[in-house]
C-alpha atoms as a PDB file:
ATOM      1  CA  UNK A   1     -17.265  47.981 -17.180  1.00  0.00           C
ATOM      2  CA  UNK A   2     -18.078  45.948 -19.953  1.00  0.00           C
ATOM      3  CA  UNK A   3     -15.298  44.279 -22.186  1.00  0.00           C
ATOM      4  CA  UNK A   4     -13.782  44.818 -25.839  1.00  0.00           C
ATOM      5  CA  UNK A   5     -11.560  42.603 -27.951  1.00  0.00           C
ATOM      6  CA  UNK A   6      -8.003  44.320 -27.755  1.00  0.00           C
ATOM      7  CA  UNK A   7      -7.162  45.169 -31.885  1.00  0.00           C
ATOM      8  CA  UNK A   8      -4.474  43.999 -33.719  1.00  0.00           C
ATOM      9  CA  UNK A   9      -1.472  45.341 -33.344  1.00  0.00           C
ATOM     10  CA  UNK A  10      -0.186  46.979 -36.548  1.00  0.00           C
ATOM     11  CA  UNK A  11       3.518  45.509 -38.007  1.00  0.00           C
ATOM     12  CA  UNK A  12       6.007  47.675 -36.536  1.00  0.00           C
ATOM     13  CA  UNK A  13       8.608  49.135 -38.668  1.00  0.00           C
ATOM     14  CA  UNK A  14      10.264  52.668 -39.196  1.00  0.00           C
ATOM     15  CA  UNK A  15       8.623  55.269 -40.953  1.00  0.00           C
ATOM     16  CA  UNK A  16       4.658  53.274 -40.689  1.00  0.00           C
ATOM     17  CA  UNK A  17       3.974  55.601 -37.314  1.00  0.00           C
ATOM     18  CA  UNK A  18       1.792  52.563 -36.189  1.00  0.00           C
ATOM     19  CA  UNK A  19      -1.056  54.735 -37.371  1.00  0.00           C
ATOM     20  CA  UNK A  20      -4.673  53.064 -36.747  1.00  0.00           C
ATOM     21  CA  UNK A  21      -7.160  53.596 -38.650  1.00  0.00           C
ATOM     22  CA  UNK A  22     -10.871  53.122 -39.944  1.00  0.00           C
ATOM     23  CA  UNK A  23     -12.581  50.630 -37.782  1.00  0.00           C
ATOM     24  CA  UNK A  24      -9.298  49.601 -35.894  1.00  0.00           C
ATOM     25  CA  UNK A  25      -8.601  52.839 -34.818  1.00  0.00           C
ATOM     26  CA  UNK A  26     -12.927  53.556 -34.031  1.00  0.00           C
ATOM     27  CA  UNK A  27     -12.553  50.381 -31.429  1.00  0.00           C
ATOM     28  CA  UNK A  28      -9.421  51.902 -29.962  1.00  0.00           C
ATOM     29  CA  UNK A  29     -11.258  55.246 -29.266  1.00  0.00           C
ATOM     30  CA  UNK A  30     -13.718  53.396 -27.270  1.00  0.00           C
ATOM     31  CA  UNK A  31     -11.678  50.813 -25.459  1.00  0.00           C
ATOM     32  CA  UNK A  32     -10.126  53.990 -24.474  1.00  0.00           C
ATOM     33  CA  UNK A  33     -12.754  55.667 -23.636  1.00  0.00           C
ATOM     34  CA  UNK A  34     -13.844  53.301 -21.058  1.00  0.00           C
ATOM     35  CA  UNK A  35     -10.755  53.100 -19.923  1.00  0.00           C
ATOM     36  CA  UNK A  36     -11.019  57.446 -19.296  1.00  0.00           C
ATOM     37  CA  UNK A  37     -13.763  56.804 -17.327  1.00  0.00           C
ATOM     38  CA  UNK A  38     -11.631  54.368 -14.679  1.00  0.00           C
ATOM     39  CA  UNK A  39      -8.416  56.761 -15.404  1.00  0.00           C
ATOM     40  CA  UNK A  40      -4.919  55.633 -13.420  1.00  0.00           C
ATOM     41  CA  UNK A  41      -5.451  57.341  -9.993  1.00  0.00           C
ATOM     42  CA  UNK A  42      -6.583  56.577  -6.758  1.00  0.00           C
ATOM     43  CA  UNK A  43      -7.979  55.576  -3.855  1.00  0.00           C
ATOM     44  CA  UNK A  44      -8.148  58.537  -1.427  1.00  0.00           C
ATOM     45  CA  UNK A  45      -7.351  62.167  -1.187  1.00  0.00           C
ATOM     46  CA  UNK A  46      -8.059  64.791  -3.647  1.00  0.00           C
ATOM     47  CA  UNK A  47      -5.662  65.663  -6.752  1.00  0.00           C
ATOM     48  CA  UNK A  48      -4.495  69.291  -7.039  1.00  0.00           C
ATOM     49  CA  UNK A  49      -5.972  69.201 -10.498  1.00  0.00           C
ATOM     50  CA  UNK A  50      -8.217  72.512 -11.165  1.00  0.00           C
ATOM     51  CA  UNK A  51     -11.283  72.148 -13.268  1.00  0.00           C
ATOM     52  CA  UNK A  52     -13.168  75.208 -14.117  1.00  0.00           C
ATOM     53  CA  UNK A  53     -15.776  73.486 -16.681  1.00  0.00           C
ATOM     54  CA  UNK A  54     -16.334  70.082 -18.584  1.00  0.00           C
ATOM     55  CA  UNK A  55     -12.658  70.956 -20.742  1.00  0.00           C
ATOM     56  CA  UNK A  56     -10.775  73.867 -18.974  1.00  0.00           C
ATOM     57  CA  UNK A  57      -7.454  74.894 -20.518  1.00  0.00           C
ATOM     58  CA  UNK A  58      -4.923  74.804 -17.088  1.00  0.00           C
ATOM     59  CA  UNK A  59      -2.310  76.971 -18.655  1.00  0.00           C
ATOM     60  CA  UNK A  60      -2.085  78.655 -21.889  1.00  0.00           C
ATOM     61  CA  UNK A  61      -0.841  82.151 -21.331  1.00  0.00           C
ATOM     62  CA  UNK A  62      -0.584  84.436 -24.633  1.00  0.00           C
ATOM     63  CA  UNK A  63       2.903  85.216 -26.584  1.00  0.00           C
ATOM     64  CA  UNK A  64       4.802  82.025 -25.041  1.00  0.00           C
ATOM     65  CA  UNK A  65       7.293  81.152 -27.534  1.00  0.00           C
ATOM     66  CA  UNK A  66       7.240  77.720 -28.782  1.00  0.00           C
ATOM     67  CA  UNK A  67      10.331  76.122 -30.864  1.00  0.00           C
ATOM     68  CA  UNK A  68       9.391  74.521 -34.156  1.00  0.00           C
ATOM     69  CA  UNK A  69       8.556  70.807 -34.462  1.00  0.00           C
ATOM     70  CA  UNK A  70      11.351  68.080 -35.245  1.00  0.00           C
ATOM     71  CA  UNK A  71      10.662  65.951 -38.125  1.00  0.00           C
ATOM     72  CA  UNK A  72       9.565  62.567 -36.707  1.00  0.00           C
ATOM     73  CA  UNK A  73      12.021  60.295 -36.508  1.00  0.00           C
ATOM     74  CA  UNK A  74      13.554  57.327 -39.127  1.00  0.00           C
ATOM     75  CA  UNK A  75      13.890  54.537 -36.181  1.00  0.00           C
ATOM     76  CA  UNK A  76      11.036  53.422 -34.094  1.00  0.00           C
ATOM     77  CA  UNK A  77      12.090  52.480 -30.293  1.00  0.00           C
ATOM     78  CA  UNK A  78       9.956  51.741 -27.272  1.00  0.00           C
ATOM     79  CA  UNK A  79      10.048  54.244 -24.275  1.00  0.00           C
ATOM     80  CA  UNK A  80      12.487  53.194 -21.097  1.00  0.00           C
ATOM     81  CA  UNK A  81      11.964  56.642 -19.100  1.00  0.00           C
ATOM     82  CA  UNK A  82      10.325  60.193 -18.816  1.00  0.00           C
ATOM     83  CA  UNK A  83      11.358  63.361 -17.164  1.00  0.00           C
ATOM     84  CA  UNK A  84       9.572  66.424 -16.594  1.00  0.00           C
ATOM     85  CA  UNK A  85      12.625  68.598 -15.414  1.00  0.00           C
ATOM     86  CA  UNK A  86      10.153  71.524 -14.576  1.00  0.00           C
ATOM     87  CA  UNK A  87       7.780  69.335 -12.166  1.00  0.00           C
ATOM     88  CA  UNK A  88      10.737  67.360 -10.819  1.00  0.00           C
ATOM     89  CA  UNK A  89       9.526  63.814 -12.145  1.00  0.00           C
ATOM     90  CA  UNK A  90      11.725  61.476 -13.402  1.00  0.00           C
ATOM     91  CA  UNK A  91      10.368  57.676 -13.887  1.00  0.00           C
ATOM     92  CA  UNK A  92      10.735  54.690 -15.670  1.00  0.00           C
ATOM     93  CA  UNK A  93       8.245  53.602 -18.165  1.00  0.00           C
ATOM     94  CA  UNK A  94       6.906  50.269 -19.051  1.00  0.00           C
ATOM     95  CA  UNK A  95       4.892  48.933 -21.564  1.00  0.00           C
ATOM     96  CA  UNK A  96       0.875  48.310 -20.761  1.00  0.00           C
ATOM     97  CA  UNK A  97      -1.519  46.685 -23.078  1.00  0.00           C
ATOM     98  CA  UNK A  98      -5.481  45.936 -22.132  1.00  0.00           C
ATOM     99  CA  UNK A  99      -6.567  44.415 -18.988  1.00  0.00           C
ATOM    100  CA  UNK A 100      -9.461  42.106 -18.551  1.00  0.00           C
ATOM    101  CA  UNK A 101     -12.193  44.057 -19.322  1.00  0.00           C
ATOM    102  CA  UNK A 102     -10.968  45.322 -22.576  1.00  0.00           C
ATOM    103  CA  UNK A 103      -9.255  49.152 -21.042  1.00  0.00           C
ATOM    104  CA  UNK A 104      -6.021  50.496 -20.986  1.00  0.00           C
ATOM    105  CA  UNK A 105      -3.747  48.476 -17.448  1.00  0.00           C
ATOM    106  CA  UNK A 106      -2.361  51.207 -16.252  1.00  0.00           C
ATOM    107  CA  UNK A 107       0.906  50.675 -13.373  1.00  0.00           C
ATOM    108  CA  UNK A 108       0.146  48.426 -10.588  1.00  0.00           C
ATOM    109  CA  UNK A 109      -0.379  50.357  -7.776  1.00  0.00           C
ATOM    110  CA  UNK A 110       2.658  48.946  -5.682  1.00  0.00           C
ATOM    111  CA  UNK A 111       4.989  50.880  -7.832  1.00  0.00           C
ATOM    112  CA  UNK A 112       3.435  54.622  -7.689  1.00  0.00           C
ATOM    113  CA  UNK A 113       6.559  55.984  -9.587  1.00  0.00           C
ATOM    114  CA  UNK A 114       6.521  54.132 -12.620  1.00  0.00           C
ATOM    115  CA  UNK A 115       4.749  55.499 -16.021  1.00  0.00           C
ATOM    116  CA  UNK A 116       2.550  53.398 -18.252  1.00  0.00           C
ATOM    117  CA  UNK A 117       3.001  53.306 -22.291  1.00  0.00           C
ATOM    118  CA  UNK A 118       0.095  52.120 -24.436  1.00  0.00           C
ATOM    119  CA  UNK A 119       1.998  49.404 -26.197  1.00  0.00           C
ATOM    120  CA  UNK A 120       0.206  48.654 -29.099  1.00  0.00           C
ATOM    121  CA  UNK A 121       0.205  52.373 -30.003  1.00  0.00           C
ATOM    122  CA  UNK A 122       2.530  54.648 -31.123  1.00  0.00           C
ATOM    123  CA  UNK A 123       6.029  54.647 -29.915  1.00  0.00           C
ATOM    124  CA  UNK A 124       7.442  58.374 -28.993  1.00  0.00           C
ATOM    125  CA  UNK A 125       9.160  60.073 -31.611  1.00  0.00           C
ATOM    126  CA  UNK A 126       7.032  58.234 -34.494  1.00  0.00           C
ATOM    127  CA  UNK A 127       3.994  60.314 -36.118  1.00  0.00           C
ATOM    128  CA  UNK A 128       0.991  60.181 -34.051  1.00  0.00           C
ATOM    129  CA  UNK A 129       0.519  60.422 -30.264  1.00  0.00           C
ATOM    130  CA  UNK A 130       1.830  58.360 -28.212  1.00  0.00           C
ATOM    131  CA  UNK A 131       0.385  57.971 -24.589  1.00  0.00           C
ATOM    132  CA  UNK A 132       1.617  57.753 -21.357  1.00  0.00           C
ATOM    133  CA  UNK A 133      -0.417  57.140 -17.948  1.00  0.00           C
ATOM    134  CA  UNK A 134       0.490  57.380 -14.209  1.00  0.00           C
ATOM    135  CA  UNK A 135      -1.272  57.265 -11.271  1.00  0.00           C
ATOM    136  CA  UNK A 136      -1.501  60.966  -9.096  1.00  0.00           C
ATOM    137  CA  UNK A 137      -1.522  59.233  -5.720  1.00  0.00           C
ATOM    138  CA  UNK A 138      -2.356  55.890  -3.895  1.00  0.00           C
ATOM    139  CA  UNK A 139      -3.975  55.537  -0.363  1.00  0.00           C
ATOM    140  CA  UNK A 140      -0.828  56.382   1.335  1.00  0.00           C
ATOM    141  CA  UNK A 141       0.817  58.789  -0.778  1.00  0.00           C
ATOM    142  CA  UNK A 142       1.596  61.013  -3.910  1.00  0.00           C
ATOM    143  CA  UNK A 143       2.524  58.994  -7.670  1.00  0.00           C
ATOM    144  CA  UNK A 144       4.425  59.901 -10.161  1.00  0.00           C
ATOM    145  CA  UNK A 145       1.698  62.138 -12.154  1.00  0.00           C
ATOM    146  CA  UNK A 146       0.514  63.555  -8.661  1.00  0.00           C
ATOM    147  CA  UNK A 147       2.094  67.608  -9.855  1.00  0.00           C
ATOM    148  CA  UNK A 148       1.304  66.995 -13.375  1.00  0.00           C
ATOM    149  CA  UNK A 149      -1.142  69.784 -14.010  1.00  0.00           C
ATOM    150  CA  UNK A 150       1.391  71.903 -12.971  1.00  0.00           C
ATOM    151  CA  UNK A 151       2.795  71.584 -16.237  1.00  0.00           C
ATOM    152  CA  UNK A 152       2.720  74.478 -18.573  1.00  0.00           C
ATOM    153  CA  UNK A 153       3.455  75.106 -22.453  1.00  0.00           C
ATOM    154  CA  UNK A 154       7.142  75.674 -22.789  1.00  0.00           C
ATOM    155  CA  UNK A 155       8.128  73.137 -20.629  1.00  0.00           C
ATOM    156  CA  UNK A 156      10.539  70.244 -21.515  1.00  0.00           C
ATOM    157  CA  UNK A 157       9.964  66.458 -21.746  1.00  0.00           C
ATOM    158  CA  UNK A 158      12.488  63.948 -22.220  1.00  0.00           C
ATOM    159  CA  UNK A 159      11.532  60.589 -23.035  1.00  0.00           C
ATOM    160  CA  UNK A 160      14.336  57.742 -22.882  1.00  0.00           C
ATOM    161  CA  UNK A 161      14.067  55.119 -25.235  1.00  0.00           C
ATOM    162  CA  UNK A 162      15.219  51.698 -26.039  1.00  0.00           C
ATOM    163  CA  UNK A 163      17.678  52.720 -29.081  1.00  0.00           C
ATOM    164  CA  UNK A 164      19.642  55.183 -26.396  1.00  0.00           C
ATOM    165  CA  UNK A 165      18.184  57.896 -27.654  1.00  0.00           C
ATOM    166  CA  UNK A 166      16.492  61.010 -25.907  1.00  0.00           C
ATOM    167  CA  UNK A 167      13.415  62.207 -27.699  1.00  0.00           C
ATOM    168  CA  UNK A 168      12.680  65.835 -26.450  1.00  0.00           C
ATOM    169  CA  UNK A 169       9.198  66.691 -26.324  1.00  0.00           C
ATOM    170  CA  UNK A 170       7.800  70.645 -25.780  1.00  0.00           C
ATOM    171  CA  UNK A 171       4.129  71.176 -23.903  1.00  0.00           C
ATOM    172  CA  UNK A 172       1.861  73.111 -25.760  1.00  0.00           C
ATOM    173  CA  UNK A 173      -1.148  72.697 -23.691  1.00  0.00           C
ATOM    174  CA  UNK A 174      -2.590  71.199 -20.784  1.00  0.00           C
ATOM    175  CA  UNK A 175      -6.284  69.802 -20.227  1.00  0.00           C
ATOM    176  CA  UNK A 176      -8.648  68.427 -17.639  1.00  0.00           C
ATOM    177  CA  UNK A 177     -11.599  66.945 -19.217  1.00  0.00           C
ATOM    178  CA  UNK A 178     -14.446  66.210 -16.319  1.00  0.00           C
ATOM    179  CA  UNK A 179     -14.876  62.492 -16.685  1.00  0.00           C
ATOM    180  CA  UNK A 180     -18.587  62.539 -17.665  1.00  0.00           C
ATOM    181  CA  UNK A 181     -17.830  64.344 -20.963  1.00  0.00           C
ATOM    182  CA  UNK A 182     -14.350  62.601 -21.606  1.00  0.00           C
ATOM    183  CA  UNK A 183     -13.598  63.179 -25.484  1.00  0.00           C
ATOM    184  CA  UNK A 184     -11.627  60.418 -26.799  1.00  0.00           C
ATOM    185  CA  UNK A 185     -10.637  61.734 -29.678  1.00  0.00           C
ATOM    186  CA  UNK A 186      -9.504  64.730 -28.255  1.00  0.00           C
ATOM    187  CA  UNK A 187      -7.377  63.129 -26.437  1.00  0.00           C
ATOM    188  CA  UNK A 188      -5.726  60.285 -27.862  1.00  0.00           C
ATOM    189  CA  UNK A 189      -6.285  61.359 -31.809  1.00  0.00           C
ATOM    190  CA  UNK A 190      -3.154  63.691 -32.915  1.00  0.00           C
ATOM    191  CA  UNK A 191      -3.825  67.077 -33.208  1.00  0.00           C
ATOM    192  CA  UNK A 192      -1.595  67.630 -36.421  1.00  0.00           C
ATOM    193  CA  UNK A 193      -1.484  65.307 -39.019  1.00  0.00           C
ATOM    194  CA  UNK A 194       2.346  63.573 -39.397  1.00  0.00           C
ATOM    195  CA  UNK A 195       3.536  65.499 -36.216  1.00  0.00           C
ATOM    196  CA  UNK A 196       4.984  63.093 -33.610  1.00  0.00           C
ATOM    197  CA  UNK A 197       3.087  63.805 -30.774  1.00  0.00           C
ATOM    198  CA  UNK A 198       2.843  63.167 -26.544  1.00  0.00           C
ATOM    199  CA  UNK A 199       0.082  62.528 -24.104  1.00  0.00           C
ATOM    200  CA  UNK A 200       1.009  62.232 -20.440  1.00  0.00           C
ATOM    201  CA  UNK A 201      -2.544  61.317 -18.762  1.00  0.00           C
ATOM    202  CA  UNK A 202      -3.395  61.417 -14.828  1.00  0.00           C
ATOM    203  CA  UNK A 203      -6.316  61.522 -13.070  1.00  0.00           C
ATOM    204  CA  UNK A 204      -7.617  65.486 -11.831  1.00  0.00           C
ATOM    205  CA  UNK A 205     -10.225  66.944 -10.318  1.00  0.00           C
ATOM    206  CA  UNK A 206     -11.562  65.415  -6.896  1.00  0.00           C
ATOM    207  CA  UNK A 207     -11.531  62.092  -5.297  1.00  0.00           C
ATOM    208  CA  UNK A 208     -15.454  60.777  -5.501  1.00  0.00           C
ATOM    209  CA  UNK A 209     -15.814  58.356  -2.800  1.00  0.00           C
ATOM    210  CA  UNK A 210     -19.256  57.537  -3.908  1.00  0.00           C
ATOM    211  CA  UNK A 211     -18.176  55.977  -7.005  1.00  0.00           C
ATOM    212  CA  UNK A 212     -14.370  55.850  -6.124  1.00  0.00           C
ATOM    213  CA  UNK A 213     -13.243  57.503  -8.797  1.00  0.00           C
ATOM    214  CA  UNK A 214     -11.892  61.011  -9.821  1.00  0.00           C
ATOM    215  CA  UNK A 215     -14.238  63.447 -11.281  1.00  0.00           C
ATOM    216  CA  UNK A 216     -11.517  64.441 -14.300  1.00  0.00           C
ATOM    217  CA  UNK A 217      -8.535  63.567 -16.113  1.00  0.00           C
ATOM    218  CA  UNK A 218      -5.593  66.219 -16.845  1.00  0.00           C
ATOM    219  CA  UNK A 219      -4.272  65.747 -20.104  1.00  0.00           C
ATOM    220  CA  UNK A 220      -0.438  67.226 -20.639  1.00  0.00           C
ATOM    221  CA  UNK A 221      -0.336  67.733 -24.861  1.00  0.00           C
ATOM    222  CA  UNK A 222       3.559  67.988 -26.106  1.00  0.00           C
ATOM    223  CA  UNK A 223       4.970  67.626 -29.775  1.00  0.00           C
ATOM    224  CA  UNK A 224       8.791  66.546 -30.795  1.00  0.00           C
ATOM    225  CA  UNK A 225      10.897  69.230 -30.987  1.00  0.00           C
ATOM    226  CA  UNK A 226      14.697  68.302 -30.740  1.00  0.00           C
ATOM    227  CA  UNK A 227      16.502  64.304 -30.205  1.00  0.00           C
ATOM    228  CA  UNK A 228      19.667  63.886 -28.360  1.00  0.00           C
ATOM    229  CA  UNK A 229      21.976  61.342 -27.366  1.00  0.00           C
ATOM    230  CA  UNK A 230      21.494  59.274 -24.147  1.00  0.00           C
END
């Protein structure tokens, strides 16, 4: 996979949402990009990950209820942990930047339960999305992300960060995009302007042992709807 120059990270600071933009943000799309095309996963097996179709909506059923969203928030803080209470995962989260050849680094492999965070994006709770990877399974067993597109709208995230506080995130949709029509902006770009926004990213579809690679990603959507004490 050819190689990109990582961009600038933006000053951090309450309230700025670490927003990129213009030509900043166009090379982040790609770099990403790539990196969708070599999503965290693995090496054997088959994820449980449907795909019906090069973007299939996994569950969206009509009249769900969803709560309002919660004003971003004043303080920015990294991510320390996520939780999924409906899909039983509960992990810690550490910060990722770019590997060698210019894509996303997701987890190392030896430590299947821990989640990813872009860190030179945005932080959870700020406006924008922010994105978290995992792997769905290694060569000798399930990851973290492995029940992920199990998820449906309605359901709860909690994401632990650095300041002690719990940012509580609500699904509102869940993806799988086939890998050879992976939309980037779709994806990473926030789907509501000012909204702070979550992406929880695995690999989906089937195991291609041809290429060694999965044949989708499943892409969990959530917004900020409540914050609570540690």
């Amino acid at each position: 996979m050819p190689g990109a120059d990582a961009p600038a990270a933006p000053a951090p600071g309450p309230g700025n949402g670490r927003l990129l933009t213009g030509t900043v943000w166009a090379v982040l799309v790609l770099m990403l990009w790539l990196w969708g095309n070599e999503a965290p996963g693995a090496h054997g097996g088959s994820s449980s990950a449907p795909t019906t179709g090069d973007i299939a909506a996994v569950g969206r059923p009509p009249g769900i209820p969803l709560p309002p969203a919660h004003r971003p928030l004043d303080a920015a803080a990294e991510p320390r942990s996520v939780s999924v209470p409906a899909l039983g995962i509960a992990a810690p989260v550490v910060p990722r930047g770019l590997d060698a050849a210019g894509a996303v680094d997701p987890p190392p492999l030896e430590k299947p339960g821990t989640v990813g965070w872009y860190g030179h994006g945005t932080e959870p709770g700020e406006p924008g999305a922010a994105l978290l990877v995992g792997h769905v399974d290694t060569e000798a067993e399930p990851a973290v992300f492995y029940g992920l597109s199990a998820a449906r709208p309605g359901e709860r995230i909690d994401v632990g960060r650095a300041d002690g506080s719990v940012a509580e995130f609500t699904v509102d949709d869940v993806r799988v995009f086939a890998r050879d029509r992976f939309d980037a902006q779709e994806v990473y770009g926030p789907r509501q302007a000012g909204r702070a926004e979550l992406r929880l990213i695995t690999c989906g579809g089937t195991f291609d042992r041809a290429s060694g690679t999965y044949t989708a990603n499943v892409v969990v959507y959530a917004y900020l709807t409540g914050v609570s004490a540690a």
